[in-house]
C-alpha atoms as a PDB file:
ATOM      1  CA  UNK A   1     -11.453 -16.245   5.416  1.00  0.00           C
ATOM      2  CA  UNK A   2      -9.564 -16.931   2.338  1.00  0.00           C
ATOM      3  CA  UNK A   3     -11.947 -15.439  -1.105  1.00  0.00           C
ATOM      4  CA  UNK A   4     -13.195 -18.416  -2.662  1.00  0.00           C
ATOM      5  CA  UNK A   5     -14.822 -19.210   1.302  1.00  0.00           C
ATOM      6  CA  UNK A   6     -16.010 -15.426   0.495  1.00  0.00           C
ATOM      7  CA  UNK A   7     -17.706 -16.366  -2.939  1.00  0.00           C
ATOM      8  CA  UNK A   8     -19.449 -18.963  -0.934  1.00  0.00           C
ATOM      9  CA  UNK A   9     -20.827 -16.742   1.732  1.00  0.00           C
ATOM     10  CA  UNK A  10     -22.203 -14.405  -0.407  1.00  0.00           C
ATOM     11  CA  UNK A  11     -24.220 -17.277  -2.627  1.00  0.00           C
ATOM     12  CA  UNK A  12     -25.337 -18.767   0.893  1.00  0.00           C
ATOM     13  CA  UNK A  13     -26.754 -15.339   1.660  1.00  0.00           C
ATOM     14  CA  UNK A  14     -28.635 -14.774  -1.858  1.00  0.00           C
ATOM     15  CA  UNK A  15     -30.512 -18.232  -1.208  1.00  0.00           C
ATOM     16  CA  UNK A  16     -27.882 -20.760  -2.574  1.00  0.00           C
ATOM     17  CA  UNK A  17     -27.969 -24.106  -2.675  1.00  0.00           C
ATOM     18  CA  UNK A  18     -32.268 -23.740  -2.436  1.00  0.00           C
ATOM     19  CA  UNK A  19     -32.301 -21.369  -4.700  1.00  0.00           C
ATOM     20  CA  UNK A  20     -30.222 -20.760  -7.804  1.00  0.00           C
ATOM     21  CA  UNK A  21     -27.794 -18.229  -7.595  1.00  0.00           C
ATOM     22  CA  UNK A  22     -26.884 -16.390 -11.330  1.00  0.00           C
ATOM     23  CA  UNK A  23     -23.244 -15.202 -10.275  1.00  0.00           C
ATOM     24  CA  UNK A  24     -19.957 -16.681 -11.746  1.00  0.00           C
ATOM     25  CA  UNK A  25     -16.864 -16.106  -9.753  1.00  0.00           C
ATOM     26  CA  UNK A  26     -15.469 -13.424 -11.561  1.00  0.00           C
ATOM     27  CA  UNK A  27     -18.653 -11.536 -11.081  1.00  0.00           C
ATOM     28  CA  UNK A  28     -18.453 -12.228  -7.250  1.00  0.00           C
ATOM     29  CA  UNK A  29     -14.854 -11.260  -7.649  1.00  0.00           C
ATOM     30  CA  UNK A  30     -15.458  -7.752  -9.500  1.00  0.00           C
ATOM     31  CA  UNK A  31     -17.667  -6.943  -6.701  1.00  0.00           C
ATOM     32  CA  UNK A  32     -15.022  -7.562  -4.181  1.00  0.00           C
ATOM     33  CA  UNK A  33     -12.488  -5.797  -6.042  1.00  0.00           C
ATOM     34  CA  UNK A  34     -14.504  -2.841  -6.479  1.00  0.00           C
ATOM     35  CA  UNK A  35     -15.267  -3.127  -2.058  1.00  0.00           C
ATOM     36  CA  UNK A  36     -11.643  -3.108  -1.812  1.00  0.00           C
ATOM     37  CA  UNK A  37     -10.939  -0.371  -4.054  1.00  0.00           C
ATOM     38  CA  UNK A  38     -13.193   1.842  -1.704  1.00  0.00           C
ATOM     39  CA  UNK A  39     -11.928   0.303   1.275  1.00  0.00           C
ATOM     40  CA  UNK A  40      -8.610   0.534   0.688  1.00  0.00           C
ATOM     41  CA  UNK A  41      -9.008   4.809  -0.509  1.00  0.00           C
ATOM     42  CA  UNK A  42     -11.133   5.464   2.800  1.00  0.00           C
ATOM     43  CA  UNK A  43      -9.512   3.066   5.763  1.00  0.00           C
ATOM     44  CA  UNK A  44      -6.346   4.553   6.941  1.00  0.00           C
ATOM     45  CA  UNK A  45      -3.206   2.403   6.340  1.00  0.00           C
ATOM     46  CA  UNK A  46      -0.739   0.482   8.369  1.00  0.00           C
ATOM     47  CA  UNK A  47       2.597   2.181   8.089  1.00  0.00           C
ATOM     48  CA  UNK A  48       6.188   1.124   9.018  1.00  0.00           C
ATOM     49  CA  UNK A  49       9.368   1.773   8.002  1.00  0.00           C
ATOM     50  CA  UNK A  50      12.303   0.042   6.000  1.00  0.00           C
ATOM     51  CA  UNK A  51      15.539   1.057   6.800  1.00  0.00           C
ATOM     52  CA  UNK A  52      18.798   0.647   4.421  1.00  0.00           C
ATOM     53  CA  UNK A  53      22.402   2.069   4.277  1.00  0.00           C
ATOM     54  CA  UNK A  54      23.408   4.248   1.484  1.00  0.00           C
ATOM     55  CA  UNK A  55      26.344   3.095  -0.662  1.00  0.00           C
ATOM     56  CA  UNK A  56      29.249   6.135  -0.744  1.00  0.00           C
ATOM     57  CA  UNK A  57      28.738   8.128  -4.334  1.00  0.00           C
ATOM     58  CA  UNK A  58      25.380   6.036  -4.978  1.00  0.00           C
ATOM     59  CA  UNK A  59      21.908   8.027  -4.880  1.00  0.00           C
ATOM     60  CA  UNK A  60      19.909   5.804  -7.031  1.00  0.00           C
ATOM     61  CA  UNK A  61      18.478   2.511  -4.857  1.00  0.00           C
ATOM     62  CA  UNK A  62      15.407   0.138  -5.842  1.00  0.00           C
ATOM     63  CA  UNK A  63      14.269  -3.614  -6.036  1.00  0.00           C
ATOM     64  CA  UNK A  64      16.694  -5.653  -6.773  1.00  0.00           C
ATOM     65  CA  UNK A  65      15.785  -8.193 -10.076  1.00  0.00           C
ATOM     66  CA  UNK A  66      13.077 -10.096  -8.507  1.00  0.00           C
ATOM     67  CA  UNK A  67      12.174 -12.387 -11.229  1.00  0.00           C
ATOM     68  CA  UNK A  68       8.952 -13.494 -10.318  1.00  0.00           C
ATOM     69  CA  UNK A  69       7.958 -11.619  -7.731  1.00  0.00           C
ATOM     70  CA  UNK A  70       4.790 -12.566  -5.969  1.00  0.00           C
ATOM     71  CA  UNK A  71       2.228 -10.564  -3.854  1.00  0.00           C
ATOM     72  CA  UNK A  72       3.284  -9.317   0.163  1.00  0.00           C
ATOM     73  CA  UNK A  73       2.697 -11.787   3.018  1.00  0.00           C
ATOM     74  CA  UNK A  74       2.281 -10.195   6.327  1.00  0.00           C
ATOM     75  CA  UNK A  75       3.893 -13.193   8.605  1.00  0.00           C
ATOM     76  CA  UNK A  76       6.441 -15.687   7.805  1.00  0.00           C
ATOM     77  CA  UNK A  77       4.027 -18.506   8.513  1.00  0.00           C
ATOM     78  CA  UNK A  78       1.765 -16.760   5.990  1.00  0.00           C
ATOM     79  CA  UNK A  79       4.805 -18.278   2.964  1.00  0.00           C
ATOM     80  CA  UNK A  80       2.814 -21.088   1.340  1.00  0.00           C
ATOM     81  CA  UNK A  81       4.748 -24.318   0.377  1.00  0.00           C
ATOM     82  CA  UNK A  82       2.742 -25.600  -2.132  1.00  0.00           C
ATOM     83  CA  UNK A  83       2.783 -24.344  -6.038  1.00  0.00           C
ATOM     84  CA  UNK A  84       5.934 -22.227  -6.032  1.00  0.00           C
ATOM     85  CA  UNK A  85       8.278 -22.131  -8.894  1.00  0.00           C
ATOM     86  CA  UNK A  86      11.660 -21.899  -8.862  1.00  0.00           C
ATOM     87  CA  UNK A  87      12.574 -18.468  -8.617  1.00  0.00           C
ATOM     88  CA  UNK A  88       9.595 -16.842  -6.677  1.00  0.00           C
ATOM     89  CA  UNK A  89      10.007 -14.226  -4.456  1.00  0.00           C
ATOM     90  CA  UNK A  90       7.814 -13.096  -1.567  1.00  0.00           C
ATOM     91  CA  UNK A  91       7.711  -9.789   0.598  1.00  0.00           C
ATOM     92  CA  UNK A  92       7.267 -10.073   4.362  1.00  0.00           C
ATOM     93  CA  UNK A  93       5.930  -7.208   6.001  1.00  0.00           C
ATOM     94  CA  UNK A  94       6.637  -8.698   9.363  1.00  0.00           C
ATOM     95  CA  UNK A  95      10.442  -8.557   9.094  1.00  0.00           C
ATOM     96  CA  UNK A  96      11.047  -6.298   5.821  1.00  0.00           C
ATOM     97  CA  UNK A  97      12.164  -9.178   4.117  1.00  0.00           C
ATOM     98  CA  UNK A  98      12.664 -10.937   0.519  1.00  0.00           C
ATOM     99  CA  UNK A  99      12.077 -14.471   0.639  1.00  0.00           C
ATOM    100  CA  UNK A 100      13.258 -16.653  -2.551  1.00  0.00           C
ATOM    101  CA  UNK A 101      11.554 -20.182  -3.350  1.00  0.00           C
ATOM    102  CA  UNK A 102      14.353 -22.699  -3.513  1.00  0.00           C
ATOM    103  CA  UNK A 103      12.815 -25.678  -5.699  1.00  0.00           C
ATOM    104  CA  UNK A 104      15.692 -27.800  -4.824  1.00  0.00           C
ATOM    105  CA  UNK A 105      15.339 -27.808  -1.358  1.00  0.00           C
ATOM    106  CA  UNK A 106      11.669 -26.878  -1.308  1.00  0.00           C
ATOM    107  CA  UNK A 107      12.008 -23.832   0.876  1.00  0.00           C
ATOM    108  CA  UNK A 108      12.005 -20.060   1.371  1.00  0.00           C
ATOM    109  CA  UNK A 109      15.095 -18.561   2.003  1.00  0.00           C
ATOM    110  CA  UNK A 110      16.117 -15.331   2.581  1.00  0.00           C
ATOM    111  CA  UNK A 111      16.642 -13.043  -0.934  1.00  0.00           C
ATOM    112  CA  UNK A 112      17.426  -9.282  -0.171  1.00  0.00           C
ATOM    113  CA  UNK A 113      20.805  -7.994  -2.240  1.00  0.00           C
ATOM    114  CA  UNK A 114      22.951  -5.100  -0.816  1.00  0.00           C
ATOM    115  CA  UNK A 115      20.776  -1.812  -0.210  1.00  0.00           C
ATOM    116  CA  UNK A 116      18.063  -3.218  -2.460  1.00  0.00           C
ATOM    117  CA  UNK A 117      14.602  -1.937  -1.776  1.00  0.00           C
ATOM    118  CA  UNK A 118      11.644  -4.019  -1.769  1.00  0.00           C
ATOM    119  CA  UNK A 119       8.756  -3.132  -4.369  1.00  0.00           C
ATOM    120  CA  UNK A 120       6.634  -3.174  -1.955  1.00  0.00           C
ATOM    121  CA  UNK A 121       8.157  -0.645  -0.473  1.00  0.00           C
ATOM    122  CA  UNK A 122       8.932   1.298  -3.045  1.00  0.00           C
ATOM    123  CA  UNK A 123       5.619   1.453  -4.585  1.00  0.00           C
ATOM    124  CA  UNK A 124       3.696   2.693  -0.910  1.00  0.00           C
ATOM    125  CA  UNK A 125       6.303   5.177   0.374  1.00  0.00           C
ATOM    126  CA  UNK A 126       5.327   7.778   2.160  1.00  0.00           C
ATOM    127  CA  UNK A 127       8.267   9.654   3.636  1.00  0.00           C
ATOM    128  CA  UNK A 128      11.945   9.123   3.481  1.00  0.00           C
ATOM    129  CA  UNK A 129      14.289  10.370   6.303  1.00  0.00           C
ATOM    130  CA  UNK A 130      17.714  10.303   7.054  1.00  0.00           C
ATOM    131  CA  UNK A 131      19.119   9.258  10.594  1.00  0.00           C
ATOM    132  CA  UNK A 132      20.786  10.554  12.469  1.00  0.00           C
ATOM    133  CA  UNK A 133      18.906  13.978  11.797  1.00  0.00           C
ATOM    134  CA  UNK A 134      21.851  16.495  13.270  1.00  0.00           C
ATOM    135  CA  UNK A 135      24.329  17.571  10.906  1.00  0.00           C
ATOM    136  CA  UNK A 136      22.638  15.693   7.582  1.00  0.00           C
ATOM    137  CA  UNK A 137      24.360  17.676   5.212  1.00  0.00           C
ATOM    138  CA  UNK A 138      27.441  17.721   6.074  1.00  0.00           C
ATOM    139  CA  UNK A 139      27.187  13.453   6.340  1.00  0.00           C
ATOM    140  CA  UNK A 140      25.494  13.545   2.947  1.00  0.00           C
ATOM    141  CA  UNK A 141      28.298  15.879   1.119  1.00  0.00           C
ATOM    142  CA  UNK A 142      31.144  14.548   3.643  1.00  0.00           C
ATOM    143  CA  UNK A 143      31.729  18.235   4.973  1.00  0.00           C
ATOM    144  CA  UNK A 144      32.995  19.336   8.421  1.00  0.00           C
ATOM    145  CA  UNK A 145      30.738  21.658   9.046  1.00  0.00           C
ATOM    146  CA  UNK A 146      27.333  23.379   8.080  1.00  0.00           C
ATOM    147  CA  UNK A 147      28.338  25.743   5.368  1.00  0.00           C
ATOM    148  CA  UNK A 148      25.838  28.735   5.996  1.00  0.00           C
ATOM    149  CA  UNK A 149      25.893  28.819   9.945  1.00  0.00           C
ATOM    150  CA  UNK A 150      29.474  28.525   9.753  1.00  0.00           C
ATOM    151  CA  UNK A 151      29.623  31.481   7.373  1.00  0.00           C
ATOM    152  CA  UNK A 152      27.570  33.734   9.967  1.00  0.00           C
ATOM    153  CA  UNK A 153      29.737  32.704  12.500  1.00  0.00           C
ATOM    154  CA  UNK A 154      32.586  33.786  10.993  1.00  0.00           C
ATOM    155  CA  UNK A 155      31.037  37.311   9.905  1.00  0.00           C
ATOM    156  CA  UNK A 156      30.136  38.198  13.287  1.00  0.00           C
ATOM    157  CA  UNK A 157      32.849  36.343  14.986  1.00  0.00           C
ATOM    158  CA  UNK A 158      30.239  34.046  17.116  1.00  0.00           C
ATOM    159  CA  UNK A 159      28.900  37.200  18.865  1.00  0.00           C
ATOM    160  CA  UNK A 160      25.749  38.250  17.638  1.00  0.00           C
ATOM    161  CA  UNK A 161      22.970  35.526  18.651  1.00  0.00           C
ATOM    162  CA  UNK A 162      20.267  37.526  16.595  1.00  0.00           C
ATOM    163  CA  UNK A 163      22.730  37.132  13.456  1.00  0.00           C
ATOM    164  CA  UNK A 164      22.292  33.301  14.295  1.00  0.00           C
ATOM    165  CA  UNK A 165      18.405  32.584  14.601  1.00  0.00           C
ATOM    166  CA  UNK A 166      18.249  34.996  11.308  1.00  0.00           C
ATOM    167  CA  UNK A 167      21.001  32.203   9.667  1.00  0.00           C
ATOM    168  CA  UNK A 168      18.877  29.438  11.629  1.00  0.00           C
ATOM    169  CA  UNK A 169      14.811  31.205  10.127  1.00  0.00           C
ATOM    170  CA  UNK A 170      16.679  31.528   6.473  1.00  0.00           C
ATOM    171  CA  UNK A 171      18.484  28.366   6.647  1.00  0.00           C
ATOM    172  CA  UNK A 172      15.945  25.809   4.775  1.00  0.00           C
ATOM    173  CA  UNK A 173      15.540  28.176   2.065  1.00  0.00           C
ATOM    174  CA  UNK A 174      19.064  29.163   1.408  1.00  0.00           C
ATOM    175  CA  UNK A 175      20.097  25.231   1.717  1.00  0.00           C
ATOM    176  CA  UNK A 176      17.267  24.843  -1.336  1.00  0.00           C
ATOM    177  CA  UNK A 177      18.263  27.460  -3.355  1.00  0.00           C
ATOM    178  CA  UNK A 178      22.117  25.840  -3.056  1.00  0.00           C
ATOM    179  CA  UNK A 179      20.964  22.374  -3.541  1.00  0.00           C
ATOM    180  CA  UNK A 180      22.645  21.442  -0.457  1.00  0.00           C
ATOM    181  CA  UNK A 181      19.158  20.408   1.070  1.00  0.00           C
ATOM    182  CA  UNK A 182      18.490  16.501   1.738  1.00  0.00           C
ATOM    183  CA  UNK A 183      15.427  15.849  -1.093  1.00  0.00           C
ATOM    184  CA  UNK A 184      14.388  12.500  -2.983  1.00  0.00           C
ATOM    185  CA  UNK A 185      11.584  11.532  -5.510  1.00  0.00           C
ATOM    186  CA  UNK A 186      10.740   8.134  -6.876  1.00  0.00           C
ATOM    187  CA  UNK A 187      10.784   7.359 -10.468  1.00  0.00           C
ATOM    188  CA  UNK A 188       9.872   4.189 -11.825  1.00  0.00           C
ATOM    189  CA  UNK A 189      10.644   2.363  -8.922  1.00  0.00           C
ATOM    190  CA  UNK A 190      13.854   3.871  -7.763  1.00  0.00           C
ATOM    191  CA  UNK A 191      14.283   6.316  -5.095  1.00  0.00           C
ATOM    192  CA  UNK A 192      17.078   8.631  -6.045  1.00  0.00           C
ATOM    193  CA  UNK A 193      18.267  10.641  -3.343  1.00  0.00           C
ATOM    194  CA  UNK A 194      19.898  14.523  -2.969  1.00  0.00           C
ATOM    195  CA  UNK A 195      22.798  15.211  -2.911  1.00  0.00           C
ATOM    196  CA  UNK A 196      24.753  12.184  -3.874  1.00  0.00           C
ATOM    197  CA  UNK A 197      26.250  10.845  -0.417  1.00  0.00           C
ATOM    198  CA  UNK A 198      29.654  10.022   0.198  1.00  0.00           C
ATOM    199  CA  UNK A 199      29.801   7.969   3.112  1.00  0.00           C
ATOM    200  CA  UNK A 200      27.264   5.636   4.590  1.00  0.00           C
ATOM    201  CA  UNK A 201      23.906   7.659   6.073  1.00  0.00           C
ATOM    202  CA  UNK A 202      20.974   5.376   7.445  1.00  0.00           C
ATOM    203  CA  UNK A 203      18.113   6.257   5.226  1.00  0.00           C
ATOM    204  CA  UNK A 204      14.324   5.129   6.762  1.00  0.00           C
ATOM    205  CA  UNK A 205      11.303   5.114   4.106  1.00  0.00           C
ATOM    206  CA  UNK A 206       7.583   5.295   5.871  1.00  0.00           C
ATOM    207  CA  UNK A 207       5.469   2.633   3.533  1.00  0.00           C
ATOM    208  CA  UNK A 208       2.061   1.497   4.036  1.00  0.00           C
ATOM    209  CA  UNK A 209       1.527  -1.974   4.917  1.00  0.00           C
ATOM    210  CA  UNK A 210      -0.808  -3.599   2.218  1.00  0.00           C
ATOM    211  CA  UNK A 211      -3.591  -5.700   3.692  1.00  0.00           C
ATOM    212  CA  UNK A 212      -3.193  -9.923   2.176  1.00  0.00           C
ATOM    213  CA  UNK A 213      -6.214 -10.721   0.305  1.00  0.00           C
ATOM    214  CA  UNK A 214      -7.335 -13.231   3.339  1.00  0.00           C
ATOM    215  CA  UNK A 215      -7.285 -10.464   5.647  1.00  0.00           C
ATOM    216  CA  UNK A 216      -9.855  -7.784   3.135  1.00  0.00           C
ATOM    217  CA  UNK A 217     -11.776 -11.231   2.658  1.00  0.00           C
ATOM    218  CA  UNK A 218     -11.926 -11.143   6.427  1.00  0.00           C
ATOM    219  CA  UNK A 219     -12.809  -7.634   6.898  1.00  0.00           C
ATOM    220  CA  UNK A 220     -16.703  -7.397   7.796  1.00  0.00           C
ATOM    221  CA  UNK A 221     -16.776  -4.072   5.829  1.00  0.00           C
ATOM    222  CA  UNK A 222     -15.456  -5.483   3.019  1.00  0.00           C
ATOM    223  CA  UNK A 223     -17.750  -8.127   3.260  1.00  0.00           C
ATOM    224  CA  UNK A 224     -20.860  -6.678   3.139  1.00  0.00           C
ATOM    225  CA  UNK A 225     -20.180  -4.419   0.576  1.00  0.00           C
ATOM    226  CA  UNK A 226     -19.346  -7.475  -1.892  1.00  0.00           C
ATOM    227  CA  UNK A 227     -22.390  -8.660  -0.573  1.00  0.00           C
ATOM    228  CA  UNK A 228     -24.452  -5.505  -1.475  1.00  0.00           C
ATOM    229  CA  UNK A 229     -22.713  -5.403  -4.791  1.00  0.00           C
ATOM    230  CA  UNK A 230     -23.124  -8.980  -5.565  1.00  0.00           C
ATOM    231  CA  UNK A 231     -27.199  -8.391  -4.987  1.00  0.00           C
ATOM    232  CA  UNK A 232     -26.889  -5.472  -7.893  1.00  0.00           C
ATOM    233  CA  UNK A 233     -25.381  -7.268 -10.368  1.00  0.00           C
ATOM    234  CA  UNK A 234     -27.595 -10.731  -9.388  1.00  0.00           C
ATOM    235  CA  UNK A 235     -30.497  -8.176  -9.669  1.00  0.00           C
ATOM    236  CA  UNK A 236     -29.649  -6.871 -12.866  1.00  0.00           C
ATOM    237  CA  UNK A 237     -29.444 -10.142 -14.634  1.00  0.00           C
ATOM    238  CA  UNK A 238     -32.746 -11.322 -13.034  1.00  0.00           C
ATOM    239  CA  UNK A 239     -34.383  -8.041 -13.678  1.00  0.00           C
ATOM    240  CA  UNK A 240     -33.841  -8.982 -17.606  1.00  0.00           C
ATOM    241  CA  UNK A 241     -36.522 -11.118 -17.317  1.00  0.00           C
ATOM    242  CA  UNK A 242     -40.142 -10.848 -15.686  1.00  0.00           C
ATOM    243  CA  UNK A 243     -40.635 -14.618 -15.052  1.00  0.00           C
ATOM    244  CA  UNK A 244     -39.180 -18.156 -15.989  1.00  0.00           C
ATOM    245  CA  UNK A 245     -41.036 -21.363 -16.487  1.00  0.00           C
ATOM    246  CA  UNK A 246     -42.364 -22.985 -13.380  1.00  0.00           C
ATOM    247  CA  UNK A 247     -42.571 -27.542 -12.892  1.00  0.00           C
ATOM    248  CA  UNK A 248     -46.199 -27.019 -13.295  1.00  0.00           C
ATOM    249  CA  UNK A 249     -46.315 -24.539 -16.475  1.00  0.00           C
ATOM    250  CA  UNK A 250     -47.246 -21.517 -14.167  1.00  0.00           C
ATOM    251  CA  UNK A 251     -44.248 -18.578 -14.680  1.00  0.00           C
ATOM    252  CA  UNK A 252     -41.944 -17.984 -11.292  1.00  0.00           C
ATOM    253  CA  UNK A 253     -41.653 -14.103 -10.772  1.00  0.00           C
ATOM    254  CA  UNK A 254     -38.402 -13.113 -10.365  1.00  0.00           C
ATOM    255  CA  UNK A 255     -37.309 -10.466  -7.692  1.00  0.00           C
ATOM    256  CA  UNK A 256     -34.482  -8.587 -10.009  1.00  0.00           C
ATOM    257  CA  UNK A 257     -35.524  -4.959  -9.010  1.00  0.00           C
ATOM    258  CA  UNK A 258     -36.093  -5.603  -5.284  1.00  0.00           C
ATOM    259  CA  UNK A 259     -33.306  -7.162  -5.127  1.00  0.00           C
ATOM    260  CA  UNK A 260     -31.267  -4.793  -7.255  1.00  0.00           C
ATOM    261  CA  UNK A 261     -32.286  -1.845  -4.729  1.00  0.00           C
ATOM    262  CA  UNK A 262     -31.933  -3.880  -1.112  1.00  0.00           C
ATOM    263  CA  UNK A 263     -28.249  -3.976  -2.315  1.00  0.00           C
ATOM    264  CA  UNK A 264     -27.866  -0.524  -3.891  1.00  0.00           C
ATOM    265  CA  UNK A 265     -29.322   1.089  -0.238  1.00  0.00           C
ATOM    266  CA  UNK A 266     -26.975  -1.603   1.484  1.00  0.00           C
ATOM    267  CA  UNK A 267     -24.175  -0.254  -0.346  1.00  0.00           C
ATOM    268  CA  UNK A 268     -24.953   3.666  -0.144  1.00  0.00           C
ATOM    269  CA  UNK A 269     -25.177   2.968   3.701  1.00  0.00           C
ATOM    270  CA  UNK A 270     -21.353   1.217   3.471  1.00  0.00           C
ATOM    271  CA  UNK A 271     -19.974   3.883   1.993  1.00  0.00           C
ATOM    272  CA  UNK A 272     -21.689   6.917   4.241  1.00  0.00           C
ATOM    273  CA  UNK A 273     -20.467   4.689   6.717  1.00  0.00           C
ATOM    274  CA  UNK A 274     -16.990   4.554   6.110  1.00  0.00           C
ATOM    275  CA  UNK A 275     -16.564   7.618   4.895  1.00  0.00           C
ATOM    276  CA  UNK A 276     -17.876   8.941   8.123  1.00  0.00           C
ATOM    277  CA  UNK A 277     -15.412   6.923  10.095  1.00  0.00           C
ATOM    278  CA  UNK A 278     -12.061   7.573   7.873  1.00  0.00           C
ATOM    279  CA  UNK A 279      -9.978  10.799   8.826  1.00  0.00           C
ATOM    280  CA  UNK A 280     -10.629  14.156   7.283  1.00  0.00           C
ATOM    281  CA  UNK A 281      -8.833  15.243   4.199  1.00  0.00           C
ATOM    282  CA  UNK A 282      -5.851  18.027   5.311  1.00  0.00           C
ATOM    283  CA  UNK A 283      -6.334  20.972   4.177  1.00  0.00           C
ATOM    284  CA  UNK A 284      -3.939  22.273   1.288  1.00  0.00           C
ATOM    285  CA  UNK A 285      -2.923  25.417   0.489  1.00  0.00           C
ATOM    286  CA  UNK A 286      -1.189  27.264  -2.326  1.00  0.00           C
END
């Protein structure tokens, strides 16, 4: 269900075409907005992961210049081929992939530079992780071996195995305090990455998958709930007036309040109802 078939679901509910409907589009369309907001905070995401090879002596990766870039598909068959302009670019969640509009040929072809990062990607990461996992340090910094085991090797000559799970419990901190621990952050839209390698590391990033607008259209939840909030706004505008002019001079009452709380009890039930079905928050400490 694409939104404008949406829009036209909700006026057939509320009476339309027998009876006249007082919602524009955009009104319709703030009320699915504001259903997706909710949805979207409360209904666990999709995740996958992208996976790109660092550059040696490079930290700093990102999007490469999109131009125009356009919202995520999820399929290939999902590209439209009508109303492109040159220069449009597309994300593809199915494959990880940039796809470029080509006016001359009137196509999508593939558009992903050298260890670029889609925005996409950048802008729903999760987690970033290095593969393989053994040894990470050494791969990022190009050393030969673990500096801090190998220095309580030496010490006790590869003897003592209590010396070693002491170096193994103390090892994360110590590799922190030395900077010699694998970190990253993302500022505006790049991920820069600690310390600087200098060879080529695989480097996955966990991303949520953002739903296509057809598919939140689609959702029943979602549905509803622009329903219910369509029905508050509709009964807010009728509830500005008591009655309107009938064909034979008597007034028509208008239902603006009864309406106006059907849908604010319609959409107090969505929301104790998702909220009852998402996952519990973790609990934080410190």
């Amino acid at each position: 269900m694409t939104l404008a078939e949406l829009r036209d679901w909700v006026r057939r509910r509320l009476g339309a075409p027998v009876v006249k409907v007082e919602l524009t589009d955009e009104q319709i369309n703030d009320a699915f907005n504001t259903a997706v907001d909710k949805f979207l905070y409360y209904h666990k995401k999709k995740e996958d992961y992208y996976y790109f090879t660092t550059v040696p002596g490079q930290n700093v990766y990102g999007p490469p210049d999109l131009g125009r870039m356009k919202s995520a598909v999820q399929h290939v068959a999902d590209l439209p081929l009508t109303g492109n302009s040159d220069g449009d670019v597309r994300f593809v969640n199915e494959n990880h992939k940039l796809y470029k509009w080509d006016s001359n040929n009137l196509q999508w072809s593939e558009y992903n530079s050298q260890n670029s990062i889609p925005i996409d990607v950048i802008r729903t990461a999760r987690e970033v992780v290095y593969q393989p996992v053994q040894d990470v340090v050494s791969q990022l910094a190009q050393g030969s071996a673990d500096f801090f085991l190998a220095y309580y090797f030496q010490r006790s000559s590869g003897m003592f195995i209590a010396d070693l799970w002491i170096a193994m419990s103390a090892k994360e901190s110590f590799d922190y305090v030395l900077g010699l621990q694998p970190t990253w952050e993302i500022v505006n839209d790049r991920l820069y990455i600690y310390p600087i390698p200098r060879n080529r590391i695989k480097v996955g990033i966990r991303y949520s998958l953002m739903p296509t607008e057809e598919e939140l259209a689609s959702h029943e939840w979602v549905g509803k709930a622009t329903l219910a909030l369509s029905k508050m706004t509709l009964g807010t505008i009728r509830s500005k007036y008591q009655s309107i002019p009938g064909p034979a001079g008597e007034g028509i009452s208008l239902d603006g309040q009864t309406l106006y709380q059907e849908g604010q009890q319609e959409w107090e039930w969505l929301l104790n109802d998702i909220i009852t079905r998402s996952e519990p928050l973790s609990l934080s400490i410190g």
